[in-house]
PDB file of N, CA and C in Angstrom:
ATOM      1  N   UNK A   1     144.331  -9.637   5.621  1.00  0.00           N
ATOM      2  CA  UNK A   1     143.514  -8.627   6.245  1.00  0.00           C
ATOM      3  C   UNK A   1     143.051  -7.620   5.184  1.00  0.00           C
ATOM      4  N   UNK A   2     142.051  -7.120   5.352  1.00  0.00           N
ATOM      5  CA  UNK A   2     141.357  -5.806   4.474  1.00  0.00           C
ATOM      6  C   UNK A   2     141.584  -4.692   4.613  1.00  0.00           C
ATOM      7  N   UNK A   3     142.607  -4.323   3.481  1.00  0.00           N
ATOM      8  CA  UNK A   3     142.666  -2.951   3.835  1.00  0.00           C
ATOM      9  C   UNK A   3     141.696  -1.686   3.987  1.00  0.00           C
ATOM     10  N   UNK A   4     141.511  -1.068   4.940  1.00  0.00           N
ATOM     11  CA  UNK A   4     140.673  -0.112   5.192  1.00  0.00           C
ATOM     12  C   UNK A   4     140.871   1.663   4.115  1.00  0.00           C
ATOM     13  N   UNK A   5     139.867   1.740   3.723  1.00  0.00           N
ATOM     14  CA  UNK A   5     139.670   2.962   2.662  1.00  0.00           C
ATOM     15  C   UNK A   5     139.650   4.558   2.957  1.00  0.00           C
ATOM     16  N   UNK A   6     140.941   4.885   3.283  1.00  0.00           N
ATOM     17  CA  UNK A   6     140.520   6.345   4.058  1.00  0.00           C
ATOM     18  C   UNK A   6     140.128   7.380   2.304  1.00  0.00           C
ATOM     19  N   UNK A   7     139.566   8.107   2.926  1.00  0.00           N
ATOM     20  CA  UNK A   7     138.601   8.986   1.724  1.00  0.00           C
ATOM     21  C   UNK A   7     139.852  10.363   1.790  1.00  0.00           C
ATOM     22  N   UNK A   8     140.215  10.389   0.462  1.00  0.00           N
ATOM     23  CA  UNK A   8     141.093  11.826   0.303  1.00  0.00           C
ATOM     24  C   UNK A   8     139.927  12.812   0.194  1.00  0.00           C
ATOM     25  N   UNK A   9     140.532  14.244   0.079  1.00  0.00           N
ATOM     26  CA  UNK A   9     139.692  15.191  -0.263  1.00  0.00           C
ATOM     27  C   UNK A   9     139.960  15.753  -1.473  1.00  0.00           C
ATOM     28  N   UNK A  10     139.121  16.282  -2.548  1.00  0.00           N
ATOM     29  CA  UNK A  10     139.312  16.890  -3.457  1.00  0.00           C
ATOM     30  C   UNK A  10     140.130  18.010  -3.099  1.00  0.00           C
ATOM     31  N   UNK A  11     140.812  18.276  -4.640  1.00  0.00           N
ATOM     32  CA  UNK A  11     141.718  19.026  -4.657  1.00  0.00           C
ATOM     33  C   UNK A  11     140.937  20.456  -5.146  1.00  0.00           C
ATOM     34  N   UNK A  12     142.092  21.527  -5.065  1.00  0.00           N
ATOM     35  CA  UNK A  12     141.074  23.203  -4.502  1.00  0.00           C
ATOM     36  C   UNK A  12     140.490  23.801  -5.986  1.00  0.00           C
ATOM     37  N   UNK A  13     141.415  23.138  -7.036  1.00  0.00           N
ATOM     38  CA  UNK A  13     141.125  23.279  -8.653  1.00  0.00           C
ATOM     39  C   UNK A  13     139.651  22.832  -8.458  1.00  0.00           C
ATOM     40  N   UNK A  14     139.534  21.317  -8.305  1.00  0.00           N
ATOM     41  CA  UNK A  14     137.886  20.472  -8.378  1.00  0.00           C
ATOM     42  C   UNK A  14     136.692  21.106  -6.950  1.00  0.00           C
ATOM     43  N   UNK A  15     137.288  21.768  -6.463  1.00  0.00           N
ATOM     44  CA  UNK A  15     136.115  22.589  -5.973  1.00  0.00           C
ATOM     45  C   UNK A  15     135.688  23.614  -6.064  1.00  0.00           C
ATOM     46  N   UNK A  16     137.042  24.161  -7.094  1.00  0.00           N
ATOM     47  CA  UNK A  16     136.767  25.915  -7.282  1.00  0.00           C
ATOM     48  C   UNK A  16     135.676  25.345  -8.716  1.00  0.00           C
ATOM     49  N   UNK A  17     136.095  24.587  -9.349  1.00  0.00           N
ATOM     50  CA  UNK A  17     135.187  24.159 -10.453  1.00  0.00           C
ATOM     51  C   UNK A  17     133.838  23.679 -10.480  1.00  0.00           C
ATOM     52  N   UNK A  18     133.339  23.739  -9.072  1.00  0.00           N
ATOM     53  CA  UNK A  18     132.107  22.407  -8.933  1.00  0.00           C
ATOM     54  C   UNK A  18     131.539  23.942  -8.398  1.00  0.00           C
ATOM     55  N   UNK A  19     132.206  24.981  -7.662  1.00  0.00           N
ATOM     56  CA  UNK A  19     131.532  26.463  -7.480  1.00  0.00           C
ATOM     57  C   UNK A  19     131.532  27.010  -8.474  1.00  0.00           C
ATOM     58  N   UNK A  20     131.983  26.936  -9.540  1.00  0.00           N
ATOM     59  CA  UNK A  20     131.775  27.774 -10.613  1.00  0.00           C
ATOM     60  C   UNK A  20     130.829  27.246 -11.658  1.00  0.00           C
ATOM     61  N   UNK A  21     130.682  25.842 -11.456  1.00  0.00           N
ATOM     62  CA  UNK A  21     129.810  25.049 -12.315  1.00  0.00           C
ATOM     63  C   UNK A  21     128.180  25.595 -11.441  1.00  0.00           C
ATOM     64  N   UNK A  22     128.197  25.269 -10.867  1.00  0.00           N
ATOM     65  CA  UNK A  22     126.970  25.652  -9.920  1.00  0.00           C
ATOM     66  C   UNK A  22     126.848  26.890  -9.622  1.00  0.00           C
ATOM     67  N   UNK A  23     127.777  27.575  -9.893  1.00  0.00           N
ATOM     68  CA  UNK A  23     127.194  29.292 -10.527  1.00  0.00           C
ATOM     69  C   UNK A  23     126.506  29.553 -11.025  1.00  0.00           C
ATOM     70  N   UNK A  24     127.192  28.908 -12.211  1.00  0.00           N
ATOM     71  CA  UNK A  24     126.875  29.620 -14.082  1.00  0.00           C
ATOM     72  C   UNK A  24     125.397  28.921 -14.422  1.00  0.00           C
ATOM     73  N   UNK A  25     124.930  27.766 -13.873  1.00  0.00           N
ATOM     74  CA  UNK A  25     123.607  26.906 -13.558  1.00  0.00           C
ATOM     75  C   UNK A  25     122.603  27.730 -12.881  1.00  0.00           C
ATOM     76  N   UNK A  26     123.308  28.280 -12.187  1.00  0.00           N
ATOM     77  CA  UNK A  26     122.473  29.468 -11.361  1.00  0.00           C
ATOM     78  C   UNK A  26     121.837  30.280 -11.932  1.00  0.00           C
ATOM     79  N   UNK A  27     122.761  30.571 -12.442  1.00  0.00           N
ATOM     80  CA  UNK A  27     122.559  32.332 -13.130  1.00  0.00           C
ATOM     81  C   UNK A  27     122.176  32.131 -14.411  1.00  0.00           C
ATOM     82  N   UNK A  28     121.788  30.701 -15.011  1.00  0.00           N
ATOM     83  CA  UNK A  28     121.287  30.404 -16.607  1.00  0.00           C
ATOM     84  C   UNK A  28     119.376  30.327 -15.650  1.00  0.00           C
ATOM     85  N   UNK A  29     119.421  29.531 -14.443  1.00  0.00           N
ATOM     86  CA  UNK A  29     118.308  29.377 -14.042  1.00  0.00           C
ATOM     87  C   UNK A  29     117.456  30.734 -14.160  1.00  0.00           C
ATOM     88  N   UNK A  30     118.525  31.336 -13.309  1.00  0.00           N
ATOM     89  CA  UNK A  30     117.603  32.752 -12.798  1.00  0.00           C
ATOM     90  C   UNK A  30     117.459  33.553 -14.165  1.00  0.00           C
ATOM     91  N   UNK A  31     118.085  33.689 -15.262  1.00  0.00           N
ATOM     92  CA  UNK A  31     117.817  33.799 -16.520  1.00  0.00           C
ATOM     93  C   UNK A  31     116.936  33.413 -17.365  1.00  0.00           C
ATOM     94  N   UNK A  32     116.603  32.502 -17.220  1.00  0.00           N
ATOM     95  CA  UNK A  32     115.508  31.717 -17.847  1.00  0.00           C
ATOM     96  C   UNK A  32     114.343  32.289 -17.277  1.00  0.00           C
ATOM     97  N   UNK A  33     114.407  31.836 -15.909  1.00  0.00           N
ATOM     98  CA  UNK A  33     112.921  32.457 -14.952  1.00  0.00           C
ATOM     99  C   UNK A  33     112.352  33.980 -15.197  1.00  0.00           C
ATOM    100  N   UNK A  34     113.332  34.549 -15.039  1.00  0.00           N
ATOM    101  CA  UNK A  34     113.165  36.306 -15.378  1.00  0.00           C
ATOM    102  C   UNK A  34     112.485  36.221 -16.759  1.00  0.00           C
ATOM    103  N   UNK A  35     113.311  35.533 -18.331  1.00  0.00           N
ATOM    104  CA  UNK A  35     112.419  35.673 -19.023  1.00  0.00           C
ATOM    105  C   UNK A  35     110.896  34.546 -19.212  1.00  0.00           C
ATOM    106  N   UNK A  36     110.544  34.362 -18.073  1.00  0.00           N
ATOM    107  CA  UNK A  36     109.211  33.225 -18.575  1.00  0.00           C
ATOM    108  C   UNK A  36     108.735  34.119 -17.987  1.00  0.00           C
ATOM    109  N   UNK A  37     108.626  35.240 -16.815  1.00  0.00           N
ATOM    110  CA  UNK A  37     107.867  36.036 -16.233  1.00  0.00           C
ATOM    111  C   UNK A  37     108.051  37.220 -17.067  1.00  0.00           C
ATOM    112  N   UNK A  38     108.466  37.891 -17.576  1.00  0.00           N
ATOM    113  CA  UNK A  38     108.351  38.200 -19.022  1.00  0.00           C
ATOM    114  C   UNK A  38     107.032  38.271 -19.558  1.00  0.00           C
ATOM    115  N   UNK A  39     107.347  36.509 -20.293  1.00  0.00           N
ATOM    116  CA  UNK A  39     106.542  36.159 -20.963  1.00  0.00           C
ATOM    117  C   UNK A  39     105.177  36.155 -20.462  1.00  0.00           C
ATOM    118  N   UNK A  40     104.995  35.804 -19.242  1.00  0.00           N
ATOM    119  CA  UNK A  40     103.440  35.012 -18.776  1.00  0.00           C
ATOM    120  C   UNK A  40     102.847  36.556 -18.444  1.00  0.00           C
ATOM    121  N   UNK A  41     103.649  37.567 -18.141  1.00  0.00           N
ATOM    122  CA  UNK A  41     103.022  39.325 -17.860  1.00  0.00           C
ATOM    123  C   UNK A  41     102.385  39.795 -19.094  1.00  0.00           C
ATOM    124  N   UNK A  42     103.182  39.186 -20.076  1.00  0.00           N
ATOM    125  CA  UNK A  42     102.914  39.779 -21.684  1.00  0.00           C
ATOM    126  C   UNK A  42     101.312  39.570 -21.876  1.00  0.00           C
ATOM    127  N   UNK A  43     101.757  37.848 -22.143  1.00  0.00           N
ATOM    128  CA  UNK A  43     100.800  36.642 -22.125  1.00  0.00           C
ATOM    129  C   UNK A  43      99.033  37.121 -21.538  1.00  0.00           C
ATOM    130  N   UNK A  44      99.117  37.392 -20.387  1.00  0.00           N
ATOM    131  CA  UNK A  44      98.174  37.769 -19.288  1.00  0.00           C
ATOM    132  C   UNK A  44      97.366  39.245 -19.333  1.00  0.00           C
ATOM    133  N   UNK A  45      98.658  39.857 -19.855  1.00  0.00           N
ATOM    134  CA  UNK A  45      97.945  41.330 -20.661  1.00  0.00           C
ATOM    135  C   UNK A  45      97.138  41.028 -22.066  1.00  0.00           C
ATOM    136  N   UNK A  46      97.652  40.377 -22.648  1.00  0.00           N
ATOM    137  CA  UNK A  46      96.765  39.761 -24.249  1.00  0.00           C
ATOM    138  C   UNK A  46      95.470  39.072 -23.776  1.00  0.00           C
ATOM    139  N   UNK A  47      95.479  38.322 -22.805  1.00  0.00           N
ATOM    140  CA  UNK A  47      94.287  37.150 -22.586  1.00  0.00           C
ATOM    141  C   UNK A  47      93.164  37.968 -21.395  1.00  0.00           C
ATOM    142  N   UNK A  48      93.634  39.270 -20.502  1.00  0.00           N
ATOM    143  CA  UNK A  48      93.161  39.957 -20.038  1.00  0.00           C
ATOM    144  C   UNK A  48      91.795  41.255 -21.099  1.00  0.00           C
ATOM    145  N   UNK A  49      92.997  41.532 -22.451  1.00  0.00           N
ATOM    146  CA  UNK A  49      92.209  42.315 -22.938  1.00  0.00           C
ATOM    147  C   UNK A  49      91.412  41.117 -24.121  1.00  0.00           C
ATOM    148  N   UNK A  50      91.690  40.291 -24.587  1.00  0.00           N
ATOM    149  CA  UNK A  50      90.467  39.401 -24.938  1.00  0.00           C
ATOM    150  C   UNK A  50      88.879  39.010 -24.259  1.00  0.00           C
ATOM    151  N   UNK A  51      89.570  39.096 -22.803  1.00  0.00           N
ATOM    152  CA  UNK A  51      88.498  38.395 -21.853  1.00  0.00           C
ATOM    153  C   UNK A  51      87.826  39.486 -21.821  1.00  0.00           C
ATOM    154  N   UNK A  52      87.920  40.841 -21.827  1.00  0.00           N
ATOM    155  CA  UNK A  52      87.083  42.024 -21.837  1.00  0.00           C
ATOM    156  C   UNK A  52      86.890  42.204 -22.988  1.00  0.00           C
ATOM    157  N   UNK A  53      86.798  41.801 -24.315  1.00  0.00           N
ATOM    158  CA  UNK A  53      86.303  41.827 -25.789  1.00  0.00           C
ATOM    159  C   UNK A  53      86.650  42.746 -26.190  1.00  0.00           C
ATOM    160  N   UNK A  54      87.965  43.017 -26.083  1.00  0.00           N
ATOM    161  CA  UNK A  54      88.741  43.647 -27.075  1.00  0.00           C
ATOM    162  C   UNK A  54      89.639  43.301 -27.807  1.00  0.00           C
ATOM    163  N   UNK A  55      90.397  43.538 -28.776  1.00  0.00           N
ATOM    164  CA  UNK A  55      91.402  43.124 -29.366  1.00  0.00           C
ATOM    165  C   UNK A  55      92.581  42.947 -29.271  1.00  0.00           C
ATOM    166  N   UNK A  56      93.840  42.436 -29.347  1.00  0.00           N
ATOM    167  CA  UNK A  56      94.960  43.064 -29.453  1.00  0.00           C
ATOM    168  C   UNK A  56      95.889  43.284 -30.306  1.00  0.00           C
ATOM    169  N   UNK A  57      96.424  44.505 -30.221  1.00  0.00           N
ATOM    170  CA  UNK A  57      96.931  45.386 -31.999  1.00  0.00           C
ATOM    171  C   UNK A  57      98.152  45.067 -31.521  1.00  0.00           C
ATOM    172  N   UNK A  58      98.841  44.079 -32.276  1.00  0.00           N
ATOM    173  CA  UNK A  58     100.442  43.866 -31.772  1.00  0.00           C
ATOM    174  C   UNK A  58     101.489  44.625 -32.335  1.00  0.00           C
ATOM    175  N   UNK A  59     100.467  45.149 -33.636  1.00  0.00           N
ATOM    176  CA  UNK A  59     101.993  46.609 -34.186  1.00  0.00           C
ATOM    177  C   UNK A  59     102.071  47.713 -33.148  1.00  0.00           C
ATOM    178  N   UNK A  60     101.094  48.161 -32.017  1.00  0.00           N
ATOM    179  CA  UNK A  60     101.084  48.651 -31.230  1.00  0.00           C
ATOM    180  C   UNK A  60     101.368  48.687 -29.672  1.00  0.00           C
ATOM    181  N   UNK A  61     100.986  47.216 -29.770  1.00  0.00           N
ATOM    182  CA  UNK A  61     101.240  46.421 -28.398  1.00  0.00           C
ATOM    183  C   UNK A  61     100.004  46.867 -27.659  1.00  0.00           C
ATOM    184  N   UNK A  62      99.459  47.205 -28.012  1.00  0.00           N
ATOM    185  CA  UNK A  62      97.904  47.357 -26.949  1.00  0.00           C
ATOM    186  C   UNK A  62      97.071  46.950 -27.318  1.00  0.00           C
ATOM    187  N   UNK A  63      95.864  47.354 -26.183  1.00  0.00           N
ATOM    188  CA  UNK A  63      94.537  46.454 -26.410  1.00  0.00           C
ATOM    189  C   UNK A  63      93.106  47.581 -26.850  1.00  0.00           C
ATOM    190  N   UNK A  64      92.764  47.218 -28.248  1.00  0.00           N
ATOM    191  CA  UNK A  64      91.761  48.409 -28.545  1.00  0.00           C
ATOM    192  C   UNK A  64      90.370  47.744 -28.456  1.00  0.00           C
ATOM    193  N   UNK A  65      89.115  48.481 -28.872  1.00  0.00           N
ATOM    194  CA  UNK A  65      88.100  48.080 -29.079  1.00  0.00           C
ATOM    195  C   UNK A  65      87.415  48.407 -30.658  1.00  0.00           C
ATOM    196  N   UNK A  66      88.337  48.408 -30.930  1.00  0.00           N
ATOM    197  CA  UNK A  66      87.800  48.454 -32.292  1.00  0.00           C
ATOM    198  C   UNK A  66      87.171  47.308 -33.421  1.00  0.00           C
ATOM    199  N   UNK A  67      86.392  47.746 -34.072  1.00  0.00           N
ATOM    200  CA  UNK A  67      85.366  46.214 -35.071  1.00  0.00           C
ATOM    201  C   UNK A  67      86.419  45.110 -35.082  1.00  0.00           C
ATOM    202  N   UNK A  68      87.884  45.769 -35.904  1.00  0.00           N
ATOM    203  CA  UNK A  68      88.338  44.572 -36.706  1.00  0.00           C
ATOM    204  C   UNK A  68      89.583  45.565 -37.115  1.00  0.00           C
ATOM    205  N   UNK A  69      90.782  44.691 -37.090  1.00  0.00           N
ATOM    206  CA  UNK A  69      92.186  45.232 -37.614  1.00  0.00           C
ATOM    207  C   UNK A  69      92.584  44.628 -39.227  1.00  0.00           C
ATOM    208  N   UNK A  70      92.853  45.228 -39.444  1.00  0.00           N
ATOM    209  CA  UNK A  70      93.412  44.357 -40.882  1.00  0.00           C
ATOM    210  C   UNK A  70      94.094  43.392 -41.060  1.00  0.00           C
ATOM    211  N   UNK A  71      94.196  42.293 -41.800  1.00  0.00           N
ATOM    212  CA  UNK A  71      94.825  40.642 -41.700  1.00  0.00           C
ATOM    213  C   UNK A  71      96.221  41.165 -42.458  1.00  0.00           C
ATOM    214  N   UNK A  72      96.996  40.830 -41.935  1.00  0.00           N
ATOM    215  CA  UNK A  72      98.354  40.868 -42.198  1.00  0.00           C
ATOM    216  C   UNK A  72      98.534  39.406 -43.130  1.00  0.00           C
TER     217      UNK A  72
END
């Protein structure tokens, strides 16, 4: 006859671990995301003041209208 397969349950170590694994995944996600929105605000301010034909002075972080900045 075949013995039939009863299913144990993980033990409270391997689930406190599979919540803490899926934490720290979490919180690298939501880390990451925060800085790409960051980035794409930055991003969007630079390509905003281009699209209106101005420049952008990055020793300053703003957007001028001036001829021409000096080449670094």
């Amino acid at each position: 006859m075949i013995k039939k397969y009863e299913k144990q349950d993980a033990p409270a170590w391997q689930r406190r671990l599979v919540v803490f694994i899926a934490g720290l995944f979490a919180a690298t996600l939501l880390l990451v995301a925060a800085w790409a929105v960051v980035l794409f605000i930055d991003q969007a301010r630079i390509d905003s003041c281009l699209d209106e034909g101005g420049s952008w002075d990055y020793e300053r972080g703003e957007c001028d209208f001036e001829p021409s900045h000096p080449a670094e």
